[in-house]
C-alpha atoms as a PDB file:
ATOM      1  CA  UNK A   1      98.063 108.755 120.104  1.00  0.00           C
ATOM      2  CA  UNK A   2      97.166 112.505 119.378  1.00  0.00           C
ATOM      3  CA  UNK A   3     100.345 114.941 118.585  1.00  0.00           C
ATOM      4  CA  UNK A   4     100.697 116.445 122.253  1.00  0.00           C
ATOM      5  CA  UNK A   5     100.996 112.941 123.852  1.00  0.00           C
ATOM      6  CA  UNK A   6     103.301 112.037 120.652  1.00  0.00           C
ATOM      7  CA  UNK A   7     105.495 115.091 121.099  1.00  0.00           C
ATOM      8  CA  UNK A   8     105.638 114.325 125.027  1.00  0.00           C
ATOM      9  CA  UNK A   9     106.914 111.038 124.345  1.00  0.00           C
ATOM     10  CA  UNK A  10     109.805 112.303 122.425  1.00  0.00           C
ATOM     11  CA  UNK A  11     111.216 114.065 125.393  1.00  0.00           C
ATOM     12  CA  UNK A  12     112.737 116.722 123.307  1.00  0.00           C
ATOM     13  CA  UNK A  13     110.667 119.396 124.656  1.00  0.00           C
ATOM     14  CA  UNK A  14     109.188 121.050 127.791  1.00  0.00           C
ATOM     15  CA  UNK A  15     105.308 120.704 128.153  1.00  0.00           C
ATOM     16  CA  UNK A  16     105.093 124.471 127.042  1.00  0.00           C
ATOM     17  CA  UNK A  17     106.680 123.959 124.100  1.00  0.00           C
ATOM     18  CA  UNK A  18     104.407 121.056 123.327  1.00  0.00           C
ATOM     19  CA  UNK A  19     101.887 122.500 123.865  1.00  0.00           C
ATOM     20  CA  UNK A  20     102.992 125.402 120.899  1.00  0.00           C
ATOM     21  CA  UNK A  21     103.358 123.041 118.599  1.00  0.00           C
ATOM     22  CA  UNK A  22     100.303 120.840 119.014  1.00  0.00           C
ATOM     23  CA  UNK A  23      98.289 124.265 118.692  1.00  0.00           C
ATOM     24  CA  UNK A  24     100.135 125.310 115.175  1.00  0.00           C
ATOM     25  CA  UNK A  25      98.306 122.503 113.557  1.00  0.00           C
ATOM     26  CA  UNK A  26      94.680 122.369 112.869  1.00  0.00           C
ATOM     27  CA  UNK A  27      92.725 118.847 113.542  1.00  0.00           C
ATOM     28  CA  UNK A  28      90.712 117.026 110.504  1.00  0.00           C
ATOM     29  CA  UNK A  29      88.629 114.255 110.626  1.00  0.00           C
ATOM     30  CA  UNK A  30      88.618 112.398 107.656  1.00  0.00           C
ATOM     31  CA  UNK A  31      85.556 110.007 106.731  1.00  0.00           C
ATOM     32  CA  UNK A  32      86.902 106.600 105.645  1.00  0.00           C
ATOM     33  CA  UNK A  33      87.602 106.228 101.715  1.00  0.00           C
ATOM     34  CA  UNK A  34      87.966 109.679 101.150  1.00  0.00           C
ATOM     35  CA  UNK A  35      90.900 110.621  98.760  1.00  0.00           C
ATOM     36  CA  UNK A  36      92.545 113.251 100.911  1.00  0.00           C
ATOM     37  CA  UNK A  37      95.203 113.419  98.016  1.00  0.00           C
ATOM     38  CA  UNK A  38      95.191 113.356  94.366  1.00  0.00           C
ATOM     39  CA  UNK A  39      97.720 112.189  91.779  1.00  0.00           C
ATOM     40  CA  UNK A  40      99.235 114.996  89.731  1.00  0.00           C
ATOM     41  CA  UNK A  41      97.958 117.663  92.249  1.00  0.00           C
ATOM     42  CA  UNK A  42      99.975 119.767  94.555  1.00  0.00           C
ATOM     43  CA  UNK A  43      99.941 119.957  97.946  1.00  0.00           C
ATOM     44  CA  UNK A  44     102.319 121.865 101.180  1.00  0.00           C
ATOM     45  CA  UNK A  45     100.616 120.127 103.503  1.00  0.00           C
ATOM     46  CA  UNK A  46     102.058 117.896 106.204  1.00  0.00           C
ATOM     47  CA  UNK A  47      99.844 115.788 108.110  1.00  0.00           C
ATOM     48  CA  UNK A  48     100.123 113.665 111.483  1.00  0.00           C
ATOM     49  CA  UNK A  49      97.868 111.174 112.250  1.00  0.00           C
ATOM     50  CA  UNK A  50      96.420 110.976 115.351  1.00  0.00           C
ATOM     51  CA  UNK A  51      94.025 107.848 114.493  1.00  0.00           C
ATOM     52  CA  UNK A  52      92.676 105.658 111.585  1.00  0.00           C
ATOM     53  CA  UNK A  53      94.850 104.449 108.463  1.00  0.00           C
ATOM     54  CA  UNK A  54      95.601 106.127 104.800  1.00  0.00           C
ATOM     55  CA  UNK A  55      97.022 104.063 101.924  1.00  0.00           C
ATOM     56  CA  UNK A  56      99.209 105.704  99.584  1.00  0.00           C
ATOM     57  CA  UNK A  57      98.727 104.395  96.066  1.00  0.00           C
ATOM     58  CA  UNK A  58      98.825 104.679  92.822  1.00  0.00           C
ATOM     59  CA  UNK A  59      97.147 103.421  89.227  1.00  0.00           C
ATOM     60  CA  UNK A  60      99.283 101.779  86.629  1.00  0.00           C
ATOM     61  CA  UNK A  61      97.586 100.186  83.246  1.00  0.00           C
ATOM     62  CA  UNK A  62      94.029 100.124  85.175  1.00  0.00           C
ATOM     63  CA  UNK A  63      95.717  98.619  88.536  1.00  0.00           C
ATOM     64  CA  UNK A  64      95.557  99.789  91.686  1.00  0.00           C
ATOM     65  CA  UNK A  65      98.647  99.517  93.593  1.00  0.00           C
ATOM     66  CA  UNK A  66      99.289 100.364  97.110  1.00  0.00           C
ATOM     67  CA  UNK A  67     102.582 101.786  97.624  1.00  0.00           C
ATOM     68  CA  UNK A  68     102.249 102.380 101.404  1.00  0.00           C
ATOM     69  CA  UNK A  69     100.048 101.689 104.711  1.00  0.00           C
ATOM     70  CA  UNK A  70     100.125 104.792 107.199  1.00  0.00           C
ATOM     71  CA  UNK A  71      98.741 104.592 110.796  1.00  0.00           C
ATOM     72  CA  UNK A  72      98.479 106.030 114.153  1.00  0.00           C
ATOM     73  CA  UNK A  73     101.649 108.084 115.398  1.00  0.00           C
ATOM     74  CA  UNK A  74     102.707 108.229 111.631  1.00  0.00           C
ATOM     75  CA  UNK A  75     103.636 112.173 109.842  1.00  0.00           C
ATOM     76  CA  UNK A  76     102.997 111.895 105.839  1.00  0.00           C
ATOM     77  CA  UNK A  77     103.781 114.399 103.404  1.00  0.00           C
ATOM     78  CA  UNK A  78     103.737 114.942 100.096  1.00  0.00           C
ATOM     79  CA  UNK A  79     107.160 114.474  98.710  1.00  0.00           C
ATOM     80  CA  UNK A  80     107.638 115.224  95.520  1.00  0.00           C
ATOM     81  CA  UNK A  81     105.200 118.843  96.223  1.00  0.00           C
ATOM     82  CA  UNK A  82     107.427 119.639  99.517  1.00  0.00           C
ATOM     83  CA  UNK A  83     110.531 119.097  97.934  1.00  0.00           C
ATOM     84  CA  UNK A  84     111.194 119.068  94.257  1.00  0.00           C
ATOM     85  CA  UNK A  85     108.296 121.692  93.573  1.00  0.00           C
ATOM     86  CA  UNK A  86     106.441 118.687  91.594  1.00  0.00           C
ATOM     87  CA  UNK A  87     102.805 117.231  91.612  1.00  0.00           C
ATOM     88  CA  UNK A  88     102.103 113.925  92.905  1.00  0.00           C
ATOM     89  CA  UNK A  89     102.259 110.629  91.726  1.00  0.00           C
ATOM     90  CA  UNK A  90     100.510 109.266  94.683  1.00  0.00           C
ATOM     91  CA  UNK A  91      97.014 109.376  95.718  1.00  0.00           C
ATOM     92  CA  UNK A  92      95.985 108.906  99.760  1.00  0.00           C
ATOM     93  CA  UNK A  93      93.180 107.267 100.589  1.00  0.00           C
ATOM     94  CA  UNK A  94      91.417 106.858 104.184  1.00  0.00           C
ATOM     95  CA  UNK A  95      90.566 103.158 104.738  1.00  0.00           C
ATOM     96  CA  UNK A  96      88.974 104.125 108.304  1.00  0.00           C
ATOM     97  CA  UNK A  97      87.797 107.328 109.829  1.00  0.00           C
ATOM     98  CA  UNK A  98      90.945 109.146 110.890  1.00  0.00           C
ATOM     99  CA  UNK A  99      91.843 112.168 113.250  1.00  0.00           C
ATOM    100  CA  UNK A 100      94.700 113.835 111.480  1.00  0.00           C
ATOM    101  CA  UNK A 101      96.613 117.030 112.676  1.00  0.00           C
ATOM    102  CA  UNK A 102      97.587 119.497 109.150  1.00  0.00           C
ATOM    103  CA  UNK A 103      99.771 121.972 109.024  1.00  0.00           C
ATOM    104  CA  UNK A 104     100.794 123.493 105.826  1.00  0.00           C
ATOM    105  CA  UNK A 105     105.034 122.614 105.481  1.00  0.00           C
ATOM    106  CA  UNK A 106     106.170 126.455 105.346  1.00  0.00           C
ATOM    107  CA  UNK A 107     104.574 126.820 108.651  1.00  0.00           C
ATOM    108  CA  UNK A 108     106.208 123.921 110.047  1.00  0.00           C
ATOM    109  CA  UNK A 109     109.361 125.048 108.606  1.00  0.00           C
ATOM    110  CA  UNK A 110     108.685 128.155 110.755  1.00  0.00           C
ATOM    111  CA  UNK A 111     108.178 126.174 114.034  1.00  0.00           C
ATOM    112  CA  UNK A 112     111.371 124.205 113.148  1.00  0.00           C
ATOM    113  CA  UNK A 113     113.119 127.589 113.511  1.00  0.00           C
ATOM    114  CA  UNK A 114     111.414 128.438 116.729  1.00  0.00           C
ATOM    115  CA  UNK A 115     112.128 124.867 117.997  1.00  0.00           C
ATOM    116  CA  UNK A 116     115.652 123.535 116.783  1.00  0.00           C
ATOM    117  CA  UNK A 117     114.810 119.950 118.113  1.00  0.00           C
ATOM    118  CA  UNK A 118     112.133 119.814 115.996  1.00  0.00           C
ATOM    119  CA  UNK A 119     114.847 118.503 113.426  1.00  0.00           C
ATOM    120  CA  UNK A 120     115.095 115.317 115.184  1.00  0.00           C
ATOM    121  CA  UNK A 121     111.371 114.490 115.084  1.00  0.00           C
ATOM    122  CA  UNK A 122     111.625 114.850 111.528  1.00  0.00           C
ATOM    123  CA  UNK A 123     114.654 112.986 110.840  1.00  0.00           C
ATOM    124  CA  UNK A 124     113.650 109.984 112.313  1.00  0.00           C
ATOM    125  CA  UNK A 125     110.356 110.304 110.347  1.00  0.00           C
ATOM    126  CA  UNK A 126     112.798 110.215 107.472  1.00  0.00           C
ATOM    127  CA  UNK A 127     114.711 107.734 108.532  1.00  0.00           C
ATOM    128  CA  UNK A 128     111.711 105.250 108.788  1.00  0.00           C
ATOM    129  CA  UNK A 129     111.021 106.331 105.528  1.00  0.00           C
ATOM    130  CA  UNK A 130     113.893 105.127 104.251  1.00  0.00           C
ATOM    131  CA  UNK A 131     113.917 102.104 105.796  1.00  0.00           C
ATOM    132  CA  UNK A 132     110.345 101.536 104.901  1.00  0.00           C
ATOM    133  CA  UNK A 133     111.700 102.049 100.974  1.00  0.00           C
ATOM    134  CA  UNK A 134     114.377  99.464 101.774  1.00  0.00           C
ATOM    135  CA  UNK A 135     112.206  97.167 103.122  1.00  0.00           C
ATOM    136  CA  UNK A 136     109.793  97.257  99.945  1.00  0.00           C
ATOM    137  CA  UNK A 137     112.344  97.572  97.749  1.00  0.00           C
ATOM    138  CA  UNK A 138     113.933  94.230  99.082  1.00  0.00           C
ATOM    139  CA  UNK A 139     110.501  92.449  99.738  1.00  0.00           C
ATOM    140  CA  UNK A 140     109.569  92.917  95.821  1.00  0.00           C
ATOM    141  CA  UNK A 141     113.071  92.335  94.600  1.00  0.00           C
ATOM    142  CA  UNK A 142     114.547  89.053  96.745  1.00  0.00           C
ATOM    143  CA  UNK A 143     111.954  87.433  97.985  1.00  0.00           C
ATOM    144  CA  UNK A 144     109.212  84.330  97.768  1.00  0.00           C
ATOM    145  CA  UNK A 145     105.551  85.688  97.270  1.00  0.00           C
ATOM    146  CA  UNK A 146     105.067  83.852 101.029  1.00  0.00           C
ATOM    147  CA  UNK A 147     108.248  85.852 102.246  1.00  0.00           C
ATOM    148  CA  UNK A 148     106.810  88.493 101.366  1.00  0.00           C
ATOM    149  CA  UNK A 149     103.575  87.669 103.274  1.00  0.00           C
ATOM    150  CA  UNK A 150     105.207  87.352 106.773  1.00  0.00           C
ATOM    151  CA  UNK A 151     107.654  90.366 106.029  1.00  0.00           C
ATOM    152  CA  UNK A 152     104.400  92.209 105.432  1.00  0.00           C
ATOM    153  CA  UNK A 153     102.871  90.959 108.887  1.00  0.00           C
ATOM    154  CA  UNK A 154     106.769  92.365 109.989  1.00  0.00           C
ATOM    155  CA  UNK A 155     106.485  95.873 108.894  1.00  0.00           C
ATOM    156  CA  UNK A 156     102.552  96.012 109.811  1.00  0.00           C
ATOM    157  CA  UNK A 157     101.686  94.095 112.582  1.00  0.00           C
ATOM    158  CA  UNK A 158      98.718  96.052 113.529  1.00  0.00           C
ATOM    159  CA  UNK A 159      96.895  95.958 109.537  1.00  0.00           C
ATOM    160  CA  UNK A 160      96.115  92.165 108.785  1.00  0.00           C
ATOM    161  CA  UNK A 161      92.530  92.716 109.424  1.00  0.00           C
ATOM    162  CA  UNK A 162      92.528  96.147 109.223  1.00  0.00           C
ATOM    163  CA  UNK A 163      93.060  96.330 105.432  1.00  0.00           C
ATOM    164  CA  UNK A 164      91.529  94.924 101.952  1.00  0.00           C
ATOM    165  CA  UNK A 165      92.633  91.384 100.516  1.00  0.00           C
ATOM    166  CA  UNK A 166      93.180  93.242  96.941  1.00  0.00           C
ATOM    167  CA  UNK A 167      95.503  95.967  98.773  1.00  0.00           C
ATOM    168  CA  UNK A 168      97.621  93.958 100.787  1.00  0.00           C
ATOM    169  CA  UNK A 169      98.169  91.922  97.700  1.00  0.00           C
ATOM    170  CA  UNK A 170      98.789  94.777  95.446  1.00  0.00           C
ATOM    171  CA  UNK A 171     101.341  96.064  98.047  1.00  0.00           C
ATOM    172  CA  UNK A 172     103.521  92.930  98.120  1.00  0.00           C
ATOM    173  CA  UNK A 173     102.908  92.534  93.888  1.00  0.00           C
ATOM    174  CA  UNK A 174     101.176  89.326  93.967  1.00  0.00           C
ATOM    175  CA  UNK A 175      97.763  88.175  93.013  1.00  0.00           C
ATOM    176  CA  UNK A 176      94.502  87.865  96.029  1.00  0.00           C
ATOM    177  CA  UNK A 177      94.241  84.445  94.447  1.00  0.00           C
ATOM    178  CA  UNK A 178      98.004  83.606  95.451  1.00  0.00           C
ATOM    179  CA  UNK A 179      97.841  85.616  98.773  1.00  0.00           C
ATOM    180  CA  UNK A 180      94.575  83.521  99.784  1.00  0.00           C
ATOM    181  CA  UNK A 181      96.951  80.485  99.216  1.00  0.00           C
ATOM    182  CA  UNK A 182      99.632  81.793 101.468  1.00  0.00           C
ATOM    183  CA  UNK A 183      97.195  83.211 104.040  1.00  0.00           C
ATOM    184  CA  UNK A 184      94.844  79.737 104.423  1.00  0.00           C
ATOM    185  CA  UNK A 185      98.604  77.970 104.727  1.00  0.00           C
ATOM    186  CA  UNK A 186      99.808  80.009 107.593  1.00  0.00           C
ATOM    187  CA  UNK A 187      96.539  79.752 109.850  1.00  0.00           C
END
């Protein structure tokens, strides 16, 4: 869904106003596996995309690990930059070809002030955040390496064949040797 239609759906604001906001950001294409964001780097921007898929990962003792999936209708930023004036610890990778909307955050802080309802649109994009965190947080903490399978198929219903063996797998901290086992027992 591109940001107008998203912001429609939201009913928060008239079509005029929609239309303002759609316009303050600037569309991006991104060619698939392109790292759109690097680990100790800064970054202010704030992006919403439109179409395609980004992992957020990062490398620990030579292992890639995928922290998070993003997809269509989904706003990332760059946390630690936005708010605690620190670099990243996450890279962002495009697994497909993606339309993003960017605007830097300062900006968007100005729109917030023009439209006060913007505050909602980005508290529930906290919100899932936060929930998202839970969710991971219990998946890697409680749970069987095959409860973790079908809690991933939960949170991402769309991404089973949209993303790499080796990232799902990193993402639930297991093995592609053990997820091949749980996969091949659930067909």
């Amino acid at each position: 869904m591109d940001l107008l239609s998203f912001l429609k759906s939201k009913n928060l604001f008239t079509e005029e106003e929609c239309i303002t906001i759609d316009a303050a950001f600037d569309r991006a294409i991104i060619s698939k596996k392109t790292v759109i964001q690097r680990v100790n780097r800064y970054s202010q921007r704030l992006l919403f995309i439109e179409s395609g898929l980004l992992r957020i990962y990062y490398v620990e003792d030579g292992k890639d690990i995928t922290h998070f999936f993003f997809g269509e209708d989904h706003f990332v930023a760059p946390i630690n930059s936005i708010y605690f004036d620190k670099m990243e610890r996450y890279e962002w990778e495009s697994l497909e070809e993606c339309s993003v909307k960017i605007i830097q955050y300062k900006d968007f802080l100005k729109l917030g002030e023009q439209f006060p309802k913007l505050t909602q649109v980005t508290l529930e994009f906290s919100i899932k955040m936060l929930d998202l965190f839970s969710q991971k947080l219990n998946l890697l903490q409680f749970q069987t390496a095959s409860d973790r399978y079908s809690i991933f198929l939960d949170m991402y219903p769309n991404l089973n064949n949209r993303v790499s063996l080796g990232s799902v797998a990193s993402f639930l901290g297991i093995t592609q040797q053990t997820l091949s086992v749980i996969r091949s027992k659930k067909r």
